[in-house]
N, C-alpha and C. Protein backbone atom coordinates (compact mmCIF):
# COMPACT_ATOMS: atom_id res chain seq x y z
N UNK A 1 0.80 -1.19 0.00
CA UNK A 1 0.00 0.00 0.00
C UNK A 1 0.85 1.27 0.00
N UNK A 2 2.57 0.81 -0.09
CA UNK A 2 2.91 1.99 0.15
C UNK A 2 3.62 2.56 -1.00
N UNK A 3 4.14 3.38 -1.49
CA UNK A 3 5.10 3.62 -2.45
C UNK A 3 5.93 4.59 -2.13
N UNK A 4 7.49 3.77 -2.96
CA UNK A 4 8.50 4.47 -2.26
C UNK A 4 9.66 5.37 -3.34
N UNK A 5 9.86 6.56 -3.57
CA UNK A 5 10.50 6.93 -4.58
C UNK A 5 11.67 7.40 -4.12
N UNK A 6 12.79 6.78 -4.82
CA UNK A 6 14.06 7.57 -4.76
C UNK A 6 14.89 7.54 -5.95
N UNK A 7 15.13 9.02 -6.02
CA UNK A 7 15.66 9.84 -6.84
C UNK A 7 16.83 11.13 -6.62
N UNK A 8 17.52 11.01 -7.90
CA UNK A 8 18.10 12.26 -7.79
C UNK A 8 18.83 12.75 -8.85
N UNK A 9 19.17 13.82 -9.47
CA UNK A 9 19.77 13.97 -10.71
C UNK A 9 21.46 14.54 -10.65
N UNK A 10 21.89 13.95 -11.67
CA UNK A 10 23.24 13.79 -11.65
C UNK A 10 24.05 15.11 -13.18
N UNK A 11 24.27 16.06 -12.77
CA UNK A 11 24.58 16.08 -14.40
C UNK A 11 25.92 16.98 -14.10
N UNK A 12 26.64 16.45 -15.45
CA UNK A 12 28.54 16.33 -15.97
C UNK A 12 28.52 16.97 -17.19
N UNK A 13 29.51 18.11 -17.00
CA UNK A 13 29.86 18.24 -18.31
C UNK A 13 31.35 18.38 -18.17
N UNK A 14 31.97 18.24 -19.70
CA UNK A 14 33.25 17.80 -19.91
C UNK A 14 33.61 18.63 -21.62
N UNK A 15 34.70 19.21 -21.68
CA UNK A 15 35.15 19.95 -23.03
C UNK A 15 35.99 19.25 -23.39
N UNK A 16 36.01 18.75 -24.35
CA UNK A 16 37.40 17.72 -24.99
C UNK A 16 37.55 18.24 -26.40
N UNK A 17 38.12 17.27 -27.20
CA UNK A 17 38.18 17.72 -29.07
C UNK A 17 37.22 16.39 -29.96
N UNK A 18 37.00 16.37 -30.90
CA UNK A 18 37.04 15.27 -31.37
C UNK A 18 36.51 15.29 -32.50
N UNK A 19 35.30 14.08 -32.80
CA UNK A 19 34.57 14.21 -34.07
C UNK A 19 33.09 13.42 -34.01
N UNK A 20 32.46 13.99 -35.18
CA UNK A 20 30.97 13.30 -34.85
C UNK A 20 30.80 11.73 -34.13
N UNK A 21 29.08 11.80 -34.06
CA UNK A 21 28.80 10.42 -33.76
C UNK A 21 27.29 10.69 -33.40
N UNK A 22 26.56 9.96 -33.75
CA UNK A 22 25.01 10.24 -33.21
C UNK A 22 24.65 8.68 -33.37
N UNK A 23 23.92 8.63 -32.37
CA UNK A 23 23.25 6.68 -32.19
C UNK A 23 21.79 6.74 -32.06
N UNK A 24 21.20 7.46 -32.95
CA UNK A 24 19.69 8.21 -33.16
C UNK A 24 18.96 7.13 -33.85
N UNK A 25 18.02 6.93 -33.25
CA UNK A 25 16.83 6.13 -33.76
C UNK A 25 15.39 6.49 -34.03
N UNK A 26 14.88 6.11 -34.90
CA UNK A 26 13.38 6.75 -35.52
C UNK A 26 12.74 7.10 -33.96
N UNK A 27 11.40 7.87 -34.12
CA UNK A 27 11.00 8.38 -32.77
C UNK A 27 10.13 6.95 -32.81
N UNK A 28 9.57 7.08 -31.78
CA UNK A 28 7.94 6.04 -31.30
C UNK A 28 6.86 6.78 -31.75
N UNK A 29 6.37 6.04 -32.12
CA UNK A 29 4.96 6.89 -32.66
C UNK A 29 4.63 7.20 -30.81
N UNK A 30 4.24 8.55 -30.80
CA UNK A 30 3.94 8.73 -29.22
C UNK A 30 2.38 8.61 -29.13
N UNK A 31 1.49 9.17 -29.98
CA UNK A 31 0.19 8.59 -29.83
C UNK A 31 -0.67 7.68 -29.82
N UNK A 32 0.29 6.67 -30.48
CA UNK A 32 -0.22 4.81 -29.42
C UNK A 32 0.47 4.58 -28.66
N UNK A 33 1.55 4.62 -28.60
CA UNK A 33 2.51 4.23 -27.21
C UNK A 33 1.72 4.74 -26.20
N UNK A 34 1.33 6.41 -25.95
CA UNK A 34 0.51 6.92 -24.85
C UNK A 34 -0.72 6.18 -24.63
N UNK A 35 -1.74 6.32 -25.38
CA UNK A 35 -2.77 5.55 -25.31
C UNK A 35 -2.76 3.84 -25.04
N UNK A 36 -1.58 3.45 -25.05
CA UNK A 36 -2.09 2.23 -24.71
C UNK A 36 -0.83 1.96 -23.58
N UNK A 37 -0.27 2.88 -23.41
CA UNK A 37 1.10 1.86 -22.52
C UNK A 37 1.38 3.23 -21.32
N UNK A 38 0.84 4.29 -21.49
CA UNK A 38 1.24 5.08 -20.42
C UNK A 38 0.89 5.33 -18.77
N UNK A 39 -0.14 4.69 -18.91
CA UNK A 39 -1.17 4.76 -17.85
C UNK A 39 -1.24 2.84 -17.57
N UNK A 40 -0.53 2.06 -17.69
CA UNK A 40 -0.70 0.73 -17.95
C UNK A 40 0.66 0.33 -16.83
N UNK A 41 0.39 -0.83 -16.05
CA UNK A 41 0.99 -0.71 -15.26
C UNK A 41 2.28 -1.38 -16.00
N UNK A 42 3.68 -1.28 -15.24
CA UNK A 42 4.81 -1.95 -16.01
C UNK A 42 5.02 -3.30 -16.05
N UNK A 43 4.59 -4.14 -14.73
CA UNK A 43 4.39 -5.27 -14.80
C UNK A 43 3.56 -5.98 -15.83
N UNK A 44 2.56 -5.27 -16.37
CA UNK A 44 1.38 -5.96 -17.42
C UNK A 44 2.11 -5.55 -18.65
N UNK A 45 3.21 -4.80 -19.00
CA UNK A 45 3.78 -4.32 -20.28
C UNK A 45 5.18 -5.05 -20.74
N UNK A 46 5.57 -5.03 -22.11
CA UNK A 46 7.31 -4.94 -22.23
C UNK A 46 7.82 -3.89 -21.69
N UNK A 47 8.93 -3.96 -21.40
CA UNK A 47 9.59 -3.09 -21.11
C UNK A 47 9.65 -1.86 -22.03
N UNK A 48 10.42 -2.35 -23.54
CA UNK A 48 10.60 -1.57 -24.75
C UNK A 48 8.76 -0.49 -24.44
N UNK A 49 8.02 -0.98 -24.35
CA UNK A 49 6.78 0.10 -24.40
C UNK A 49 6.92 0.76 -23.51
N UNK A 50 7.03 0.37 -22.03
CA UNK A 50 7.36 1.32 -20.68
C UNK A 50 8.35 2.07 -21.28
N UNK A 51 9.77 2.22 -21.47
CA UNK A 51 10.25 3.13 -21.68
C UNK A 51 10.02 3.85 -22.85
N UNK A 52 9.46 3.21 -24.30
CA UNK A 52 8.73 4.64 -24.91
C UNK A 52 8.17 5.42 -24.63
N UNK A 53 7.15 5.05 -23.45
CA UNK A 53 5.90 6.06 -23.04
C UNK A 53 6.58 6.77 -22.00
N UNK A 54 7.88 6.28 -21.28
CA UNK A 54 8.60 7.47 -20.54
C UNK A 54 9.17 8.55 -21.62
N UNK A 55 9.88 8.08 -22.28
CA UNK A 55 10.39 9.13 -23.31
C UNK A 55 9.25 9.81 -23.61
N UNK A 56 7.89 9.34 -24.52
CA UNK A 56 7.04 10.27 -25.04
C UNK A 56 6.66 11.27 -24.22
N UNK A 57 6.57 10.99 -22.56
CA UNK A 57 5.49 11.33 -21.70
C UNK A 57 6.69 12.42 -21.11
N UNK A 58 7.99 12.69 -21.18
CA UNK A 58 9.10 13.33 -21.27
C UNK A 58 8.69 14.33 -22.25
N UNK A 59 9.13 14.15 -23.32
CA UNK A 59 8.59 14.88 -24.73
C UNK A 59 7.55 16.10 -24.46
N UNK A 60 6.24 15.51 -23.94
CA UNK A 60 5.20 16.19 -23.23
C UNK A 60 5.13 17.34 -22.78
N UNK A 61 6.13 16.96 -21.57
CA UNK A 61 6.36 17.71 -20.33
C UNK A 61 7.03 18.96 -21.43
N UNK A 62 8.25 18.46 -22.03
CA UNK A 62 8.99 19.61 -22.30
C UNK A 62 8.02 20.76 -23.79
N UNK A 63 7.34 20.14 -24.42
CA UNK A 63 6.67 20.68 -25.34
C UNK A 63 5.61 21.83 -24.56
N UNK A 64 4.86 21.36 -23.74
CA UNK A 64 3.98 21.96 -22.51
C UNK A 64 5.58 23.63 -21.87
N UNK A 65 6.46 23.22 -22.11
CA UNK A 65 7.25 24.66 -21.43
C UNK A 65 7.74 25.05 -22.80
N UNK A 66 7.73 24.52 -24.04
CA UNK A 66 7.97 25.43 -24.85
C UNK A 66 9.67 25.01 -25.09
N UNK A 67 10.27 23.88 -25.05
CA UNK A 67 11.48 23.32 -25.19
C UNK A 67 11.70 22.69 -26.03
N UNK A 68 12.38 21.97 -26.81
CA UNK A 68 12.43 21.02 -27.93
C UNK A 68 12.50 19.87 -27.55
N UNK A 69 11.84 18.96 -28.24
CA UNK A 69 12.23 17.60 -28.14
C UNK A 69 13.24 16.67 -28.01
N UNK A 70 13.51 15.95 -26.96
CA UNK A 70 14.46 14.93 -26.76
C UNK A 70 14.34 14.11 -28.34
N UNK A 71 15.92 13.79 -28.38
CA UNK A 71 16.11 12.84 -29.84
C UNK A 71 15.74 11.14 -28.91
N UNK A 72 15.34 10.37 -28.87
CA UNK A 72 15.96 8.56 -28.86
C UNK A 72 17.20 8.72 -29.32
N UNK A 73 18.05 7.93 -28.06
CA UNK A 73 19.10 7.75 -28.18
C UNK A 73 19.22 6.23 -27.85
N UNK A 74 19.90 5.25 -29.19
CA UNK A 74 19.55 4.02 -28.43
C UNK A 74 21.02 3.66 -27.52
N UNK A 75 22.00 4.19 -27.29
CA UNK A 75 23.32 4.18 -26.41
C UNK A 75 22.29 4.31 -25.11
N UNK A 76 22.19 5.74 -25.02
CA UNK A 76 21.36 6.35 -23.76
C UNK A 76 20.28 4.94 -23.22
N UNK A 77 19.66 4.68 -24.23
CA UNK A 77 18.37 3.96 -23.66
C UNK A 77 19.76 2.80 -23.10
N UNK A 78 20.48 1.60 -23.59
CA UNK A 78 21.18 0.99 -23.23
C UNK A 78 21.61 1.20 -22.12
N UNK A 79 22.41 2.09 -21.47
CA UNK A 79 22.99 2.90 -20.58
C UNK A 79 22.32 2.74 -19.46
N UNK A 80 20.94 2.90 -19.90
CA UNK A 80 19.61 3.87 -18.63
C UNK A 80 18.85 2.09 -18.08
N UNK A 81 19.18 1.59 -19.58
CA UNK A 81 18.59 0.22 -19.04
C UNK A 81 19.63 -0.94 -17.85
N UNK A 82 20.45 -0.35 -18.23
CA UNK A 82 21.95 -1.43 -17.46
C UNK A 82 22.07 -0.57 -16.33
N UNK A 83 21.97 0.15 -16.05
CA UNK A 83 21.60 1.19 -14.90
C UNK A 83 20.61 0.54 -13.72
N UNK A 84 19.52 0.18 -14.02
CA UNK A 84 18.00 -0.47 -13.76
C UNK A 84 18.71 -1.86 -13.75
N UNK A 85 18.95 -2.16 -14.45
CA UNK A 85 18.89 -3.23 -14.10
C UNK A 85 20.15 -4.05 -12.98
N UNK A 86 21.37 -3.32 -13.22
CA UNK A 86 21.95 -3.21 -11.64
C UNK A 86 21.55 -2.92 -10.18
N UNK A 87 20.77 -2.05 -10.58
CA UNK A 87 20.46 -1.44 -9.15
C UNK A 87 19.30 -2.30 -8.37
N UNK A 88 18.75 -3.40 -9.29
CA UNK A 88 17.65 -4.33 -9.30
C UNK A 88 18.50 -5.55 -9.30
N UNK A 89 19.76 -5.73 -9.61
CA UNK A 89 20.40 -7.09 -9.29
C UNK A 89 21.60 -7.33 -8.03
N UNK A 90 21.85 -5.71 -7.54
CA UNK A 90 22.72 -5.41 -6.68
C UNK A 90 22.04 -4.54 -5.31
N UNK A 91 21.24 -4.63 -5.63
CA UNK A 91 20.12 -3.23 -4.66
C UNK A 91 21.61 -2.79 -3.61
N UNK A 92 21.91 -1.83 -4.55
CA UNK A 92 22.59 -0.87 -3.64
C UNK A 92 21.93 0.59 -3.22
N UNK A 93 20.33 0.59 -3.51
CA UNK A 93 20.22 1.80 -3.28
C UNK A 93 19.39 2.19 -2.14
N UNK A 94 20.38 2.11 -1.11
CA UNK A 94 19.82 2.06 0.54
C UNK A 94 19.89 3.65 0.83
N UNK A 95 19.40 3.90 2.07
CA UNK A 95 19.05 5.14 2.30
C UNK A 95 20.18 5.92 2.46
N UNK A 96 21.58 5.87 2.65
CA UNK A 96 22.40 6.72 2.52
C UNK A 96 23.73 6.41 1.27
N UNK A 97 23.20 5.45 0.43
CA UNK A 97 23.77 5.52 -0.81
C UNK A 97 23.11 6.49 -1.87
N UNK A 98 24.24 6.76 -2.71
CA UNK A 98 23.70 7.29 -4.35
C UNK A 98 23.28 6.57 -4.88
N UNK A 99 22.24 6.55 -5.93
CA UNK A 99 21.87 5.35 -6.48
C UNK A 99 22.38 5.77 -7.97
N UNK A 100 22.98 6.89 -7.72
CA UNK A 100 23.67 7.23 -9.64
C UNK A 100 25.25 6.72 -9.16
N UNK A 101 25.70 6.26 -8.40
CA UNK A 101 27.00 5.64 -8.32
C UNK A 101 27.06 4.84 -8.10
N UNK A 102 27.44 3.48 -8.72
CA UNK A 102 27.29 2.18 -8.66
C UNK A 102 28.33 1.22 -7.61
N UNK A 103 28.40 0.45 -7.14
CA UNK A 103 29.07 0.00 -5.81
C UNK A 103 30.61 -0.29 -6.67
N UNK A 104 31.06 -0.04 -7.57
CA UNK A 104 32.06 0.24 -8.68
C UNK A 104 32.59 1.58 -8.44
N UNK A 105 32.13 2.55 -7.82
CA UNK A 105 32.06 3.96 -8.50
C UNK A 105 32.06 4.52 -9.60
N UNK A 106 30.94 4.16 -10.12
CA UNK A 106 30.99 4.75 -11.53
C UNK A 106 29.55 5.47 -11.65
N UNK A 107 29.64 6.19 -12.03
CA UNK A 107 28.81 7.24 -12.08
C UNK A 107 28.22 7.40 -13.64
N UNK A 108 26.77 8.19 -13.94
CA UNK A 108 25.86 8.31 -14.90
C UNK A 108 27.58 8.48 -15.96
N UNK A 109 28.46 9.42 -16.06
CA UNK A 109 29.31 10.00 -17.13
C UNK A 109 30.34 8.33 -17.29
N UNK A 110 30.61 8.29 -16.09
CA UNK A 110 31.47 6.83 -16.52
C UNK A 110 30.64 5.92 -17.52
N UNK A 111 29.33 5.85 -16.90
CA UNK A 111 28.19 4.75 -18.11
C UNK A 111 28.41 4.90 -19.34
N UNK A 112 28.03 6.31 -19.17
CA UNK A 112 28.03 6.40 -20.66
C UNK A 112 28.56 6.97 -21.57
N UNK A 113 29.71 7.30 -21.12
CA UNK A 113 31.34 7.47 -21.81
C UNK A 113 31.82 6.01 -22.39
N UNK A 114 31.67 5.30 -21.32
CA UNK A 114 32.39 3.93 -21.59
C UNK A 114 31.41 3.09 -22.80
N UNK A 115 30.05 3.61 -22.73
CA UNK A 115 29.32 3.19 -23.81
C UNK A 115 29.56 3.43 -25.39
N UNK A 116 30.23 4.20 -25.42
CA UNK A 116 30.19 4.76 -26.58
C UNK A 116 29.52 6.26 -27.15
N UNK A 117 28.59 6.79 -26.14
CA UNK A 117 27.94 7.96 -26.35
C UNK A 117 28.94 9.16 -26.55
N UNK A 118 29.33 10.09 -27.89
CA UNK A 118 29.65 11.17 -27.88
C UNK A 118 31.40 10.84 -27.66
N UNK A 119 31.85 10.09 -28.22
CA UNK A 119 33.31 9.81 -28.35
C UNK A 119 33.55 11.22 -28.97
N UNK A 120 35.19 11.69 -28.66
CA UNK A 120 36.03 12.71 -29.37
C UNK A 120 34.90 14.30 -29.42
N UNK A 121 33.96 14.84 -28.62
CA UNK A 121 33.47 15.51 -29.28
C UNK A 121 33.93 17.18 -28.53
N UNK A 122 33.74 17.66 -28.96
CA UNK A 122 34.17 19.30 -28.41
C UNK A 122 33.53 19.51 -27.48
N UNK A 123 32.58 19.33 -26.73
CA UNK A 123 31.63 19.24 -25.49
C UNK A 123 30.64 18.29 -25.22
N UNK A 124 29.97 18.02 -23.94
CA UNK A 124 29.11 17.27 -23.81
C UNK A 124 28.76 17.07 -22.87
N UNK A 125 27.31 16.60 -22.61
CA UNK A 125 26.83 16.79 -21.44
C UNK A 125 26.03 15.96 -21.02
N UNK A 126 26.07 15.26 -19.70
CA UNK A 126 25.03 14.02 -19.23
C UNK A 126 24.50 14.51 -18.17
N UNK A 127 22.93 13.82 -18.18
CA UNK A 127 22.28 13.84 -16.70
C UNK A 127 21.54 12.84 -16.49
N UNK A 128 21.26 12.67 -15.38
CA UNK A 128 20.28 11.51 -15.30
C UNK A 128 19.31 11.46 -14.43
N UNK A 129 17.83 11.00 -14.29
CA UNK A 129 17.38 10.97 -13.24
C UNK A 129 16.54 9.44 -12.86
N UNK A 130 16.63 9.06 -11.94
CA UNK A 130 16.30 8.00 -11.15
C UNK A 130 15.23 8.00 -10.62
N UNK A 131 14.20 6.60 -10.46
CA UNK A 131 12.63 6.94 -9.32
C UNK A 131 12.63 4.96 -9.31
N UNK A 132 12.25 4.73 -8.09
CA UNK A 132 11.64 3.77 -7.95
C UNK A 132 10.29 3.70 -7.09
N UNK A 133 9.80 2.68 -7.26
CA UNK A 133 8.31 2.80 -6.80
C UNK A 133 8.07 1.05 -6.42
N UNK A 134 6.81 1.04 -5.19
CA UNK A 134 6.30 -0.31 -5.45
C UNK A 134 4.88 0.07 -4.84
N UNK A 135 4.34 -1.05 -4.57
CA UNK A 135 3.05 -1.21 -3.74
C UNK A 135 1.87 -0.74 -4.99
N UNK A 136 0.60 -0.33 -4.25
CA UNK A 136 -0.64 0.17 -5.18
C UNK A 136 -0.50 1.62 -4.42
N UNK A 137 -1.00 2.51 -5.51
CA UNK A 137 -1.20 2.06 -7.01
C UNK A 137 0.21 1.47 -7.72
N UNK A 138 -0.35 1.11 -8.42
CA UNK A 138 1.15 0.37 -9.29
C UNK A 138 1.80 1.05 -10.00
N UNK A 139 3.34 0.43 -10.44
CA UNK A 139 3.96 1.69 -10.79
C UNK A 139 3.60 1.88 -12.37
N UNK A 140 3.66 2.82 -13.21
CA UNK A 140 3.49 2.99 -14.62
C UNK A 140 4.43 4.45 -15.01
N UNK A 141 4.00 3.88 -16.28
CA UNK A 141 5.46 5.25 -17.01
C UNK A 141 5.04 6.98 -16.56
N UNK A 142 3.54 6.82 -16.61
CA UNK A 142 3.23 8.41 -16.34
C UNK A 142 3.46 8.73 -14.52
N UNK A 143 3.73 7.48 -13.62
CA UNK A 143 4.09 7.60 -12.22
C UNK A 143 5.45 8.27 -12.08
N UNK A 144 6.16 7.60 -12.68
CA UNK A 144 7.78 7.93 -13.08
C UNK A 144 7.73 9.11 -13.09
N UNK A 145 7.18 9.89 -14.35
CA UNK A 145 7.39 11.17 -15.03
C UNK A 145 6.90 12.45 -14.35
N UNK A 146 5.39 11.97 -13.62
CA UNK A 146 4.76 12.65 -12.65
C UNK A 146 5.02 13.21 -11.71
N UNK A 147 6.37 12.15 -10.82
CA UNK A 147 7.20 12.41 -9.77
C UNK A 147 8.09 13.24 -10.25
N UNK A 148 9.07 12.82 -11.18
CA UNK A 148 10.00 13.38 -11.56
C UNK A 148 9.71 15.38 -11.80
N UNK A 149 8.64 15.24 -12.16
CA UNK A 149 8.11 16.71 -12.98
C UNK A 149 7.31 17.40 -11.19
N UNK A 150 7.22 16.27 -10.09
CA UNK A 150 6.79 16.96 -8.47
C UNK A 150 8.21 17.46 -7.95
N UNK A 151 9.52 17.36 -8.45
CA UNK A 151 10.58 17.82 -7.81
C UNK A 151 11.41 18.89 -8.52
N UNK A 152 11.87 19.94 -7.66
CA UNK A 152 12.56 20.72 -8.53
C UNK A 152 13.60 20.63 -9.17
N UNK A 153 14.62 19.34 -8.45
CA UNK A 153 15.84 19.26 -9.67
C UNK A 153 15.39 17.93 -10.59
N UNK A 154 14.53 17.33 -10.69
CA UNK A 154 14.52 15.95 -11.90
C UNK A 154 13.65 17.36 -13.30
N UNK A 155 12.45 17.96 -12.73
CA UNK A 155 11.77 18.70 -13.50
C UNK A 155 12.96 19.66 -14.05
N UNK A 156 14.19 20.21 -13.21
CA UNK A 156 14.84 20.86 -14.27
C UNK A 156 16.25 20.47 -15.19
N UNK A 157 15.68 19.39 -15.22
CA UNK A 157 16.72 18.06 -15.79
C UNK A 157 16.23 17.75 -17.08
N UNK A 158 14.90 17.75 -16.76
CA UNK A 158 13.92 17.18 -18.06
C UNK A 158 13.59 18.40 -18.73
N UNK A 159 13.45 19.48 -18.52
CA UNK A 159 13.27 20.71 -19.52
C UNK A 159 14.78 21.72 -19.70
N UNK A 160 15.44 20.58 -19.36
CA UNK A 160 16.86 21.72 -19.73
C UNK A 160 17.11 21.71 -21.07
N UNK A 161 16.70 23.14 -21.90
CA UNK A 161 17.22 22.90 -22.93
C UNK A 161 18.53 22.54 -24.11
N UNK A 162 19.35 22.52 -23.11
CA UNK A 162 20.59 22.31 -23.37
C UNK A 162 20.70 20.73 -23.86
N UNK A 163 20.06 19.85 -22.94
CA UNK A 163 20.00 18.58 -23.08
C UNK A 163 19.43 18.01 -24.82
N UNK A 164 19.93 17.02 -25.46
CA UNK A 164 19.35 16.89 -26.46
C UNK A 164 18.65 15.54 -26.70
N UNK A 165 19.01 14.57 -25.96
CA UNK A 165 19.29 12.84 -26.53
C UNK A 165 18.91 12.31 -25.10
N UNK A 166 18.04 11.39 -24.89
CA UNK A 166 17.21 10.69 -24.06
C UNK A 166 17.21 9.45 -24.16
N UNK A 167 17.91 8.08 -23.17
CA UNK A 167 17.44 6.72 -22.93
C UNK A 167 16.45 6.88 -21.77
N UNK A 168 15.61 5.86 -21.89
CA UNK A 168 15.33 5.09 -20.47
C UNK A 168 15.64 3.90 -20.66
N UNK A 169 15.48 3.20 -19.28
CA UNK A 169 15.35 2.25 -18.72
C UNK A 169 14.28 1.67 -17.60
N UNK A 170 14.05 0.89 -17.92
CA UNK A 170 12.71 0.45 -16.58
C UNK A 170 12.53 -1.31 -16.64
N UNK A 171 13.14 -1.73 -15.37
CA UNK A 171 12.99 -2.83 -14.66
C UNK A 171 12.51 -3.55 -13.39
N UNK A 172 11.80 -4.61 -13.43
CA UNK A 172 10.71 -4.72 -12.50
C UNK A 172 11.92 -5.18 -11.49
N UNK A 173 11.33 -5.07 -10.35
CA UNK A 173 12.13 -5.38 -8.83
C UNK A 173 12.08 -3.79 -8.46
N UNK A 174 12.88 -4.42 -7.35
CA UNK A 174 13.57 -3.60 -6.66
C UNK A 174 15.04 -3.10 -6.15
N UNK A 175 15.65 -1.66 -6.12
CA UNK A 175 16.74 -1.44 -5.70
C UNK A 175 17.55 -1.64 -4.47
N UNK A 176 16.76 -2.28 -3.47
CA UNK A 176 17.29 -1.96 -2.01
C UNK A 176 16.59 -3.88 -1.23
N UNK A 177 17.62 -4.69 -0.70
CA UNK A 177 17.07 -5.61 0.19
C UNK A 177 15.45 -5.38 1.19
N UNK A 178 14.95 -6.14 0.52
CA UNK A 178 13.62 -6.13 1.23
C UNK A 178 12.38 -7.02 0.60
N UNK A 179 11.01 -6.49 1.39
CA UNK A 179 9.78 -7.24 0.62
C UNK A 179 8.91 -6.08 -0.33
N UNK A 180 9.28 -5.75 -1.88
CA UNK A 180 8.60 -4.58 -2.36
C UNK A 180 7.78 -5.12 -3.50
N UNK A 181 6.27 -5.08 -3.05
CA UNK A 181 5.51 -6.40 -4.08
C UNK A 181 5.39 -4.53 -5.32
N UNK A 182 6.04 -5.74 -6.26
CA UNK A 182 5.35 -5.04 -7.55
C UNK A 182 6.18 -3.54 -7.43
N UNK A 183 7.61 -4.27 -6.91
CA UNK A 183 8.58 -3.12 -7.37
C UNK A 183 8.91 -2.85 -8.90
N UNK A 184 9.72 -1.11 -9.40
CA UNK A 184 9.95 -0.89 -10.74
C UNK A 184 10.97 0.15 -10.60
N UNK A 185 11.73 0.01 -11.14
CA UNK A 185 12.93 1.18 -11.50
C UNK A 185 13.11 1.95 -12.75
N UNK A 186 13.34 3.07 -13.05
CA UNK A 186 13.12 3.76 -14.04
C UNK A 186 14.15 4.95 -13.85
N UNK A 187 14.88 4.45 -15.15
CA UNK A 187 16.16 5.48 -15.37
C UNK A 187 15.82 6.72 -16.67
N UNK A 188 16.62 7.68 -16.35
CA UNK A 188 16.07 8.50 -17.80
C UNK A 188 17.96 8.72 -17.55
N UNK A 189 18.68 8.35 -18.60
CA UNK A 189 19.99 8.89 -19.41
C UNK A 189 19.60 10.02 -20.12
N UNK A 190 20.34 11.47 -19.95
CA UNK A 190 19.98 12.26 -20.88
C UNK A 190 21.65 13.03 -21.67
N UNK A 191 21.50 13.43 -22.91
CA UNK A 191 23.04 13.67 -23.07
C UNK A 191 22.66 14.95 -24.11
N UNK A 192 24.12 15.33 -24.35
CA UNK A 192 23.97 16.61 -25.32
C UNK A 192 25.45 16.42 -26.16
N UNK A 193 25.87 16.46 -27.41
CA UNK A 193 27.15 16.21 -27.60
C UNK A 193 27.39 17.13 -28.83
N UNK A 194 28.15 17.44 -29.02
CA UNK A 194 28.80 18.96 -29.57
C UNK A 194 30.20 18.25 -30.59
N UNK A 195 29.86 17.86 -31.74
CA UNK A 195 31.32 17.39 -32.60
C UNK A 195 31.80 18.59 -33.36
């Protein structure tokens, strides 16, 4: 009956030299993804749909302030998903851990540097934000986004216009040792890269 969110946003930037690279993928159609997967709990869904309808339901938010659209990034989504799904196979994310630093120390920029996102480029920029949830109501993509958009630093994470390129991730469990029926984790990778 209860639900539990923890979050927090992480964001790096770094000036280097280099040369292009973009890992851009067609958008989701956002007006079936919404209608049928946004409001739908994550347990009853694929994953691949939960995190479209985070991205779309992202998209939203920022169109509603007058910002541009996040690109799909499928690195980012990778990134955001291996993210989730650590923190759901290692639950390191107890009440006085980071849950953007992995029991490795590696952090959102280590992810996704080491991924491949934005090799050699003249600037660039990552952020990320984190939410988990369990109990009823159940968790779903517009719970995620809802929260995220109730706090002042995830909401100014997600309309930073600076930001360009968006993964998620979202995996059922939970981050932290315990009993969390109908736990879900949900990462948003966000990046900006400058060749």
């Amino acid at each position: 009956m209860t639900r539990i969110g923890r979050v927090a946003a992480v964001l790096s930037t770094l000036v280097a030299t280099g040369a292009a690279f973009a890992a851009c993928n067609p958008a989701p159609n956002c007006t079936t993804i919404k209608a049928n997967y946004a409001d739908a709990p994550v347990k009853n869904i694929s994953r691949a749909n939960a995190e479209k309808a985070v991205w779309c339901l992202t998209n939203d938010q920022r169109a509603a302030a007058g910002v541009a659209a996040l690109t799909f990034n499928s690195v980012l989504n990778g990134t955001a998903r291996k993210h989730a799904e650590d923190a759901v196979t290692r639950q390191w994310w107890t009440d006085n851990a980071d849950p953007h630093v992995n029991p490795d120390g590696k952090g959102p920029a280590d992810r996704v540097l080491a991924a491949g996102y934005c090799p050699n480029p003249t600037s660039w920029k990552v952020a990320e934000n984190v939410y988990w949830g369990w109990g009823t109501p159940l968790q779903t993509p517009r719970t995620a986004v809802t929260w995220w958009m109730g706090s002042t630093l995830h909401r100014n994470t997600i309309l930073d216009p600076t930001l360009k390129d968006l993964g998620v991730g979202v995996t059922l469990g939970a981050p932290r040792p315990g009993t969390f029926p109908d736990a879900a984790v949900f990462v948003q990778n966000f990046g900006a890269c400058t060749n």
